[in-house]
Protein backbone atom coordinates (compact mmCIF):
# COMPACT_ATOMS: atom_id res chain seq x y z
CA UNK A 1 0.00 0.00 0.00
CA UNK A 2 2.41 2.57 1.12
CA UNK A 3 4.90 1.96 -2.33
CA UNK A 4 1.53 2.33 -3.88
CA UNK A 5 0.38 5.43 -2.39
CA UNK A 6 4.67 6.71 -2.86
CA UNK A 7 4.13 6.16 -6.54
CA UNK A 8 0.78 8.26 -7.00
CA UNK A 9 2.97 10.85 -4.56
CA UNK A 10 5.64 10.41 -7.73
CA UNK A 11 2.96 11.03 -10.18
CA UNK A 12 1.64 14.16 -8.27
CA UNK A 13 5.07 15.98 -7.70
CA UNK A 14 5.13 15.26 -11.86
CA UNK A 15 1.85 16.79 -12.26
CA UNK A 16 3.18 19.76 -10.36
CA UNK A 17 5.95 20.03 -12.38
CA UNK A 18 4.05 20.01 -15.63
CA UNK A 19 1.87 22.52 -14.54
CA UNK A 20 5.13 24.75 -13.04
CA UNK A 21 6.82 24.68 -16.00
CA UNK A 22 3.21 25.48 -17.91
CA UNK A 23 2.68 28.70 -15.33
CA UNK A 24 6.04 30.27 -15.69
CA UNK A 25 7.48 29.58 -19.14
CA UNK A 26 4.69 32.90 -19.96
CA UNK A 27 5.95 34.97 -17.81
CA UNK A 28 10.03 34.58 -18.36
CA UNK A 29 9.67 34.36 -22.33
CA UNK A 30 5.97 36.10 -23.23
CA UNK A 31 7.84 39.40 -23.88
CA UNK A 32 10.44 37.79 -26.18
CA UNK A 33 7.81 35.92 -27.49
CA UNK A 34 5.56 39.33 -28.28
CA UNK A 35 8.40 40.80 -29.71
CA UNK A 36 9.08 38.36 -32.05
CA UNK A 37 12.90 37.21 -31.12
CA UNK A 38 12.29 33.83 -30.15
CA UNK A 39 9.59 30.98 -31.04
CA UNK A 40 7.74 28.56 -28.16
CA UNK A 41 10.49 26.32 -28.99
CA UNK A 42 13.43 27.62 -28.06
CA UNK A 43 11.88 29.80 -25.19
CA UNK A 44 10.77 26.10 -23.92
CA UNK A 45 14.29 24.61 -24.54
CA UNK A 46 15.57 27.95 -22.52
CA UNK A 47 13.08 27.51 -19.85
CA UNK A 48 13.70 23.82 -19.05
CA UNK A 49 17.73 24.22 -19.11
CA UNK A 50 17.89 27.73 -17.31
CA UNK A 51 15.04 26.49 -14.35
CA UNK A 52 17.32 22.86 -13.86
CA UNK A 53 20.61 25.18 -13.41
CA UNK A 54 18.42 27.17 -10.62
CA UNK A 55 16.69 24.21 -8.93
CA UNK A 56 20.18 22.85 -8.64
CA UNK A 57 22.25 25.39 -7.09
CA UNK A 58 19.77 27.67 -5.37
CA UNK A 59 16.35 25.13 -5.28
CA UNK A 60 17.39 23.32 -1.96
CA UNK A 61 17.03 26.07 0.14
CA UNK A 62 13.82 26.84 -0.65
CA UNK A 63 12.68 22.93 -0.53
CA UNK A 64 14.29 23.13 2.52
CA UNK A 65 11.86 25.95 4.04
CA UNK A 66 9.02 25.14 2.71
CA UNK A 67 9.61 21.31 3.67
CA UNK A 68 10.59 21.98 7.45
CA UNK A 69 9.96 25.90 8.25
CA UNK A 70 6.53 27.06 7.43
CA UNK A 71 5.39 24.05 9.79
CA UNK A 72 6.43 24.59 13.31
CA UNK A 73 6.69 20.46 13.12
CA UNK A 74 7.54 19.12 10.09
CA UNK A 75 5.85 15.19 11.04
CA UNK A 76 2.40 16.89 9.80
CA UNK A 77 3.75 16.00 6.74
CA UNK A 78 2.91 12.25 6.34
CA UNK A 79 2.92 10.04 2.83
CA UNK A 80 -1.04 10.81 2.65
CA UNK A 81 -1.07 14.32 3.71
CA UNK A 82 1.84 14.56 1.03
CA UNK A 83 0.10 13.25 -1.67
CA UNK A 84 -3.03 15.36 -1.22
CA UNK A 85 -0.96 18.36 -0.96
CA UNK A 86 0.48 17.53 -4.32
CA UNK A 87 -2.49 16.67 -5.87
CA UNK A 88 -4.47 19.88 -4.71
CA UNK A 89 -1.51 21.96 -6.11
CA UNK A 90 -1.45 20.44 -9.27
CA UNK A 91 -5.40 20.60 -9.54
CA UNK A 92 -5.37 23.99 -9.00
CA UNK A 93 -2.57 24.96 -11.23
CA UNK A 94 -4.21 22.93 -14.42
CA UNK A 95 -7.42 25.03 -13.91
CA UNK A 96 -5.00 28.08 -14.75
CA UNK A 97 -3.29 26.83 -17.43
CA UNK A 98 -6.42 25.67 -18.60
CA UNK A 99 -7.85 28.45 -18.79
CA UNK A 100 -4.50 29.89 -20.66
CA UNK A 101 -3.64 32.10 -17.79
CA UNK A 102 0.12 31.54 -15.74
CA UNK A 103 -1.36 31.10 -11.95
CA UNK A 104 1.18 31.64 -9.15
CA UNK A 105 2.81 28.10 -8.33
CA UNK A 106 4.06 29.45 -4.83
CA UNK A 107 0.83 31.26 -3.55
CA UNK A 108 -0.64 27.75 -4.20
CA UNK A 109 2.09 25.37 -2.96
CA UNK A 110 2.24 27.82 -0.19
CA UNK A 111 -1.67 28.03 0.47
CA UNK A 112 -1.82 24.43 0.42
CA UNK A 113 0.77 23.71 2.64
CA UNK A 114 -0.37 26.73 5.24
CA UNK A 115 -3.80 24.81 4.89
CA UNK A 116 -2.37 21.43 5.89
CA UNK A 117 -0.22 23.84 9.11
CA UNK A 118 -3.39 25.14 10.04
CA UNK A 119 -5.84 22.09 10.09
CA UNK A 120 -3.43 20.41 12.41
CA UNK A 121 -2.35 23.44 14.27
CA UNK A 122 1.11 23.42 13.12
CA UNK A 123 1.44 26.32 11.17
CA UNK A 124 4.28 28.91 12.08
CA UNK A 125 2.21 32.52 11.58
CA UNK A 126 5.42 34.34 12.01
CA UNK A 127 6.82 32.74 8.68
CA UNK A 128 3.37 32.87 6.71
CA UNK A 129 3.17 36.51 7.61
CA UNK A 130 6.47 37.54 6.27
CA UNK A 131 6.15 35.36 2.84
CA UNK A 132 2.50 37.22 2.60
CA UNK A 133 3.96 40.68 3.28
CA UNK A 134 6.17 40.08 0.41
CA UNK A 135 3.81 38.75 -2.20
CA UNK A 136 1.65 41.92 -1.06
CA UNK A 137 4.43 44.60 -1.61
CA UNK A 138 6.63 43.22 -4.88
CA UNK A 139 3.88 43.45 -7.25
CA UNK A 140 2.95 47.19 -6.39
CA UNK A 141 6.52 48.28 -7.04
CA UNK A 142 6.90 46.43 -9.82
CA UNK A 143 3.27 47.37 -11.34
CA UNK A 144 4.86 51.40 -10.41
CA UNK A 145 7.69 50.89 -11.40
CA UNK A 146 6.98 49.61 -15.16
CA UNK A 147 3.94 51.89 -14.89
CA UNK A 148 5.97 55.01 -14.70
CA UNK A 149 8.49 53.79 -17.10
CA UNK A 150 5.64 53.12 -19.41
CA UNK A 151 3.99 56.57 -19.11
CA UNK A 152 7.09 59.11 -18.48
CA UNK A 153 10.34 57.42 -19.95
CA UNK A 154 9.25 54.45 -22.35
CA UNK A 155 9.57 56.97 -25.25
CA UNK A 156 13.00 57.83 -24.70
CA UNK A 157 14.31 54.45 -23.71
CA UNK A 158 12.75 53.36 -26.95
CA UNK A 159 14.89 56.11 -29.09
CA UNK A 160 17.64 55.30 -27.50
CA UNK A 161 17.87 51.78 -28.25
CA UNK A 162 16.35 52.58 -31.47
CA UNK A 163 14.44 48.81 -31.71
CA UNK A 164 11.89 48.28 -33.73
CA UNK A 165 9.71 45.87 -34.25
CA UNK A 166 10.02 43.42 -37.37
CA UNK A 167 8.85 45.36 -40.35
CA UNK A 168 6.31 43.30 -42.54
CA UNK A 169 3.98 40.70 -41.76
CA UNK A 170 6.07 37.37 -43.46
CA UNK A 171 8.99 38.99 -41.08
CA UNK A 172 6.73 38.94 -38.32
CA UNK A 173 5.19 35.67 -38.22
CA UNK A 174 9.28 34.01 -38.40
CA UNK A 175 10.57 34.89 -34.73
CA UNK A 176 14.56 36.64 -34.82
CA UNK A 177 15.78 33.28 -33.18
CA UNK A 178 14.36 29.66 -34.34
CA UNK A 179 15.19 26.14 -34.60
CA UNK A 180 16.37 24.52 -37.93
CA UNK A 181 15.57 20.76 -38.15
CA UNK A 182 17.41 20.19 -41.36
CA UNK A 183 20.39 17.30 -41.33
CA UNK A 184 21.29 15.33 -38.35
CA UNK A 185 21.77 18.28 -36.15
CA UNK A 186 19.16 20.61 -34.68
CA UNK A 187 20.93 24.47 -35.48
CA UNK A 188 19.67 28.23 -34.77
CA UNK A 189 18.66 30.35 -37.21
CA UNK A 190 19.28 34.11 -37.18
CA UNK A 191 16.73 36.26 -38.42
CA UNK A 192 18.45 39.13 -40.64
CA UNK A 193 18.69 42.63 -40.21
CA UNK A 194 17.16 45.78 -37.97
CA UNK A 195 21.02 46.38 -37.26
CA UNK A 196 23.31 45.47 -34.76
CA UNK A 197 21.20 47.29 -31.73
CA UNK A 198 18.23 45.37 -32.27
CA UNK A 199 20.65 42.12 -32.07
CA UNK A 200 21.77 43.51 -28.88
CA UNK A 201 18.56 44.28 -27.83
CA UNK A 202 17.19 40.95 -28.64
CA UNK A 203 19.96 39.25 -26.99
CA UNK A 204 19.36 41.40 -23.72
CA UNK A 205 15.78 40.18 -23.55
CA UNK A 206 16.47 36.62 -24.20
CA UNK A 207 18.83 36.65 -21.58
CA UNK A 208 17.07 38.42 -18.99
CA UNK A 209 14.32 35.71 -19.34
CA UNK A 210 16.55 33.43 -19.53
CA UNK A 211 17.75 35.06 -15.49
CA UNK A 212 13.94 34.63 -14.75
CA UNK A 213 14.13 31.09 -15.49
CA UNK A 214 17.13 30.53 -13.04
CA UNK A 215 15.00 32.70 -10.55
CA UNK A 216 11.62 30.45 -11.19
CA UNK A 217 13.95 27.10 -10.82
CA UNK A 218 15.38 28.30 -7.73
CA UNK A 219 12.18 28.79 -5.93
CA UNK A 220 9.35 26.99 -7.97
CA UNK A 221 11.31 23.36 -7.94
CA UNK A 222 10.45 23.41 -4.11
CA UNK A 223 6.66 23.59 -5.33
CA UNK A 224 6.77 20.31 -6.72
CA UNK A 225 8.92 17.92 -4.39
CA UNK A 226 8.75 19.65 -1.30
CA UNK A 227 6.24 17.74 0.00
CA UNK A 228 7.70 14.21 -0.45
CA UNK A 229 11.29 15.55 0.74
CA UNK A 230 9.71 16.25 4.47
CA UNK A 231 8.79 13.10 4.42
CA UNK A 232 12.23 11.57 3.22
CA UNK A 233 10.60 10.04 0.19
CA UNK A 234 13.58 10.60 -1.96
CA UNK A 235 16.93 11.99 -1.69
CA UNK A 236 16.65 15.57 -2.48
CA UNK A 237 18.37 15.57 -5.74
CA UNK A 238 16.51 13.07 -7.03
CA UNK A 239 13.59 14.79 -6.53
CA UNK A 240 15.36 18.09 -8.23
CA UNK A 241 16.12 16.15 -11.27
CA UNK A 242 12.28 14.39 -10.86
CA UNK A 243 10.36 18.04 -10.77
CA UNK A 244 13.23 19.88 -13.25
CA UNK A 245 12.19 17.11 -15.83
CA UNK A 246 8.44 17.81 -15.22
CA UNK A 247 9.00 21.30 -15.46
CA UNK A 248 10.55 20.93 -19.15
CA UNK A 249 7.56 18.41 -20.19
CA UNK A 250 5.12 21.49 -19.30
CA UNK A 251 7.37 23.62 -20.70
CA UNK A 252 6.93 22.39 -24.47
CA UNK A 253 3.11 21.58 -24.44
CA UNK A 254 0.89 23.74 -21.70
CA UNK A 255 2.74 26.41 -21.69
CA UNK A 256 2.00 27.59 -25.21
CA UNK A 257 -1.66 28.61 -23.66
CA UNK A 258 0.24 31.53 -21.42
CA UNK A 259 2.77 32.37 -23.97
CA UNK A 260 0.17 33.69 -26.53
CA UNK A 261 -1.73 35.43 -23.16
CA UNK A 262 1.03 36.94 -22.18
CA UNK A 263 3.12 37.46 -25.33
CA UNK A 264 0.17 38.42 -27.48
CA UNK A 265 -3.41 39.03 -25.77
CA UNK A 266 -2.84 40.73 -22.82
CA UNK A 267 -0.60 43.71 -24.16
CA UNK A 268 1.62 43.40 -27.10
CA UNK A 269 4.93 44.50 -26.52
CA UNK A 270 7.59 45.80 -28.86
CA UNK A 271 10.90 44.72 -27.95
CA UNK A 272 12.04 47.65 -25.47
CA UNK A 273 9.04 47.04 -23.71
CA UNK A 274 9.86 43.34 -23.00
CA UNK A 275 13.35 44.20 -21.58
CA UNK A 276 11.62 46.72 -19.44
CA UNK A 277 9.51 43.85 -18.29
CA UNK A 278 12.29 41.28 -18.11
CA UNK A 279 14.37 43.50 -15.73
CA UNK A 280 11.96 44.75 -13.77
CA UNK A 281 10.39 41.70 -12.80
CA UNK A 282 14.07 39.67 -12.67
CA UNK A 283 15.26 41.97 -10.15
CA UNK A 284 12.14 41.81 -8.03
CA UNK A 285 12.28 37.89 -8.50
CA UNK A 286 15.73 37.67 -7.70
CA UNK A 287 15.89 39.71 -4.43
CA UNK A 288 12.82 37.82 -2.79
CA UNK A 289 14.21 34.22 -3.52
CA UNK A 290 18.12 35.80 -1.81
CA UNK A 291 16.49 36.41 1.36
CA UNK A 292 14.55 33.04 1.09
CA UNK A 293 11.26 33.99 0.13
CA UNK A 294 9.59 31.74 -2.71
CA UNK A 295 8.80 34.39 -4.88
CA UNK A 296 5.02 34.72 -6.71
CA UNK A 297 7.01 34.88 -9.87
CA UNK A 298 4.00 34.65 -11.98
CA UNK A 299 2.44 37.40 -10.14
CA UNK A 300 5.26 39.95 -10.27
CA UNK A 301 5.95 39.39 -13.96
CA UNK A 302 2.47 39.90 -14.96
CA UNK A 303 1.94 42.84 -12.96
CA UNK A 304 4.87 44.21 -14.39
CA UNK A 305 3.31 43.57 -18.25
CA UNK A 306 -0.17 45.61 -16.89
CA UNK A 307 1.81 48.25 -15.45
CA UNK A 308 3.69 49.20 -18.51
CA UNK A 309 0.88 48.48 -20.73
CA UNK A 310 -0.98 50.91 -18.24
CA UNK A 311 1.64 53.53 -18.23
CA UNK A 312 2.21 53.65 -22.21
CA UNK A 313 -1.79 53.82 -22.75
CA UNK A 314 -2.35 56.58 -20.05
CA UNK A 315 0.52 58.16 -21.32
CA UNK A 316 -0.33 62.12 -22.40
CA UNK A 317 1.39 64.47 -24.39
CA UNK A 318 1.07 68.32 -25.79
CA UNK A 319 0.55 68.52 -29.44
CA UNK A 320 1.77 71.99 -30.72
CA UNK A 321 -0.12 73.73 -33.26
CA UNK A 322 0.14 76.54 -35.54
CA UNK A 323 -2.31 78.97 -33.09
CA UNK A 324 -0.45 78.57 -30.11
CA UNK A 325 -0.45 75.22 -27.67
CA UNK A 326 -2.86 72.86 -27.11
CA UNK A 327 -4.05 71.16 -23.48
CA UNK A 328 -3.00 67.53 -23.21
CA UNK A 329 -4.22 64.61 -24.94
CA UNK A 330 -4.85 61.29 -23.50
CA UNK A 331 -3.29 58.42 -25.36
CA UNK A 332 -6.69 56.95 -26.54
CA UNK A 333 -7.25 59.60 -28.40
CA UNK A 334 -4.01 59.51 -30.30
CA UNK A 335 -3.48 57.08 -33.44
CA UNK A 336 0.11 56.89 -35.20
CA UNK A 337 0.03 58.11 -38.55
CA UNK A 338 3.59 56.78 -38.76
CA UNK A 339 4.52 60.29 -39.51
CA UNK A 340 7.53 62.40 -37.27
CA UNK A 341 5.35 65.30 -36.07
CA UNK A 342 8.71 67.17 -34.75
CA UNK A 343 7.89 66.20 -31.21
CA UNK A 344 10.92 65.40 -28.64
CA UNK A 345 9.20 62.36 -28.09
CA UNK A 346 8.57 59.71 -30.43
CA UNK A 347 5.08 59.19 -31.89
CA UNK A 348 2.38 57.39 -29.32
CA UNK A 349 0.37 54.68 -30.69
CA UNK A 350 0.53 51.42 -32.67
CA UNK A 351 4.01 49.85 -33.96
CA UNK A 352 2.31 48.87 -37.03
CA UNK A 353 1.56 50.92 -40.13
CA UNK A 354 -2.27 50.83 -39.39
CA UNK A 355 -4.02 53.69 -37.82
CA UNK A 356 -6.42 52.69 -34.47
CA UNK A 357 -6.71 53.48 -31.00
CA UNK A 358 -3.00 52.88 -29.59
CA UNK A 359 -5.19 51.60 -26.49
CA UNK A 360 -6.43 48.97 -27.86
CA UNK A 361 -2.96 47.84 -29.06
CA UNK A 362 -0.76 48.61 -25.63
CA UNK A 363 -3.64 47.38 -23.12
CA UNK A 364 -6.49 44.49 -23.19
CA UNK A 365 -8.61 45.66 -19.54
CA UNK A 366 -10.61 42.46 -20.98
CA UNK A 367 -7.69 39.98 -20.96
CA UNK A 368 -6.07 42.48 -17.68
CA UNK A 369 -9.48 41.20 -15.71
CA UNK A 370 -9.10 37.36 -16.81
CA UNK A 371 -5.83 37.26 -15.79
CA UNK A 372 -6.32 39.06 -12.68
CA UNK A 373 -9.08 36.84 -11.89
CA UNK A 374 -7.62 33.30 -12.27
CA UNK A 375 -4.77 34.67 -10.92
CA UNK A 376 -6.10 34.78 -7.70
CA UNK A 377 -8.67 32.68 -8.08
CA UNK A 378 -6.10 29.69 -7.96
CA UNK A 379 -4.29 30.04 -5.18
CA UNK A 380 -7.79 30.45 -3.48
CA UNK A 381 -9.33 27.33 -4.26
CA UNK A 382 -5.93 25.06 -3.66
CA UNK A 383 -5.87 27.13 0.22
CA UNK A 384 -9.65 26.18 0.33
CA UNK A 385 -9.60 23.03 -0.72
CA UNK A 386 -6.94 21.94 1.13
CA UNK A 387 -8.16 22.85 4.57
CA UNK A 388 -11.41 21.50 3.95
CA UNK A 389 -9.24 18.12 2.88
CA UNK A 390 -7.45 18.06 5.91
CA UNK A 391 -9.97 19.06 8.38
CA UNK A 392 -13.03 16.78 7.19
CA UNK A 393 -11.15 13.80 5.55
CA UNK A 394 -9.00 10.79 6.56
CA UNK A 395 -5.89 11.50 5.12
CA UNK A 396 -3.08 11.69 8.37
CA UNK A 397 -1.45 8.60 9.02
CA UNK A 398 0.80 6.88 6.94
């Protein structure tokens, strides 16, 4: 019974994997993806090798909290209790992906895990309070800090790195970067031209997501095996290896749901814009998971992608004319004629030669409220479910 039971545990801490690597692949490579630098393949290739080179240097730690501190004893943690939690995470994460929108793996591993604390009274407040705090606070700065990017010095940055977007649509629908199956040998293909800056620029955004990746794999991996390492199921690397593998599998199949959301529903970025959105959201990522906190990587990144969307639709400017100056002009009212008006700034609207409202093509509120939604919406119902699983039903023991 119990190598029984440790085998649907194996399955679950795969399913949680799957749907890890589905959530967060969106998030680190949407905005190369919406800028049209990379395909789904390589960002999933990128994903899977960048998250097993985080799980493996920085991952234990945060297995290693999750596992033994948010529990003030870790033997609440038994083979069934284990297996539920997995299987509630990974329930909750699929209705996310499902619905093509990257949920927050730790705010559900988390929730789950605080559910099983509290339903046996083991749960350490002091260390649920201080992860909560910093879910709370990260994605307000980094929605501000895109959004005033986005409204105030997006233009600039953009003239300055002087990237454009790929010019017609056959150049548009073949990504910058791509995968060549001719011969024996799988090889990259380099898209041509836009000049050596937009190579540079492309490079910088690849990488940076590539840096969110690492960050996601050194605090997401502990989402997936956590559970069966408190109860010294497997040795730890062996469950590393077990949920990085998982991780890639969701990587190349899921995960193309929340790469179109986020690379091409919810705001369509031009390439500055996604290495605003890389770094922001990197260094937020980054600082949370060195002073051990798993980081709501989904949440941060996405927030960051509203914010600048936000700030470049809201964004206002004086028009000058002939009679003397004019009062300002919200974005929405603006279309890009494609035309250099002799403004400092460059021209506010669409990227594309088309004229419509440059609203409609920076900012989706209709995608922004799905996403928000099933954002939190997850995270919710594993919490929820999991306390009601662990208060009203047999699962303690072995």
């Amino acid at each position: 019974m119990s190598e029984l039971l440790l085998g649907v545990g194996v399955l679950g801490a795969i399913f949680v994997g799957y749907n890890v690597g589905g959530s967060t692949t969106g998030p680190a490579f949407g905005p190369a993806i919406g800028a049209d630098v990379i395909g789904k393949g390589v960002a999933a290739a990128l994903m899977s090798g960048c998250f097993f080179l985080g799980a493996l240097t920085v991952g234990p730690e945060v297995v290693t909290m999750l596992s033994r501190d948010l529990l003030r004893d870790p033997s609440a943690f038994t083979l069934r209790s284990s297996v539920a939690v997995l299987l509630v995470i990974g329930a909750a994460l699929f209705l996310g992906n499902y619905a093509g929108v990257p949920a927050s793996t730790s705010m559900t591993a988390v929730g789950a895990i605080a559910a099983l604390g509290y339903a046996t009274g083991e749960l350490d407040w002091s260390a649920l309070r201080e992860i909560v705090v910093a879910w709370l606070v990260a994605p307000v700065v980094g929605f501000w800090v895109a959004g005033v990017v986005g409204r105030y010095w997006y233009p600039r940055l953009a003239a300055w790195l002087a990237l454009e977007e790929q010019g017609d649509d056959r150049d548009r629908a073949r990504p910058m970067v791509s995968v060549v199956s001719a011969g024996l040998v799988p090889r990259l293909r380099i898209g041509s031209a836009d000049g050596r800056r937009h190579r540079i620029g492309a490079a910088a955004v690849v990488g940076v997501g590539c840096l969110m990746a690492y960050a996601s794999g050194t605090s997401n991996v502990a989402n997936a095996v956590a559970p069966l390492y408190a109860i010294g199921a497997l040795e730890l690397d062996a469950l590393v290896l077990l949920g990085s593998g998982a991780v890639a599998l969701g990587a190349f199949t899921i995960a193309r749901r929340t790469l179109e959301t986020l690379g091409d529903d919810l705001t369509r970025l031009p390439l500055p814009a996604a290495i605003v959105v890389a770094v922001i959201s990197s260094v937020l990522v980054v600082a949370l998971s060195a002073v051990g906190i798993p980081a709501s990587f989904v949440v941060i990144a996405t927030t960051c992608i509203i914010g600048l969307g936000w700030g470049r639709a809201t964004r206002t400017t004086t028009l000058s004319a002939a009679a003397g100056e004019e009062p300002p002009v919200s974005v929405g009212a603006l279309v890009d004629d494609g035309e250099d008006d002799g403004e400092s700034a460059p021209p506010i609207g669409n990227d594309g030669p088309n004229d419509v409202p440059a609203t409609a093509a920076l900012f989706d509120p209709a995608t922004t409220a799905r996403v928000l939604v099933v954002q939190n919406l997850v995270p919710v119902v594993a919490t929820v479910g999991a306390f009601v699983l662990f208060r009203f039903a047999p699962v303690g023991g072995v």
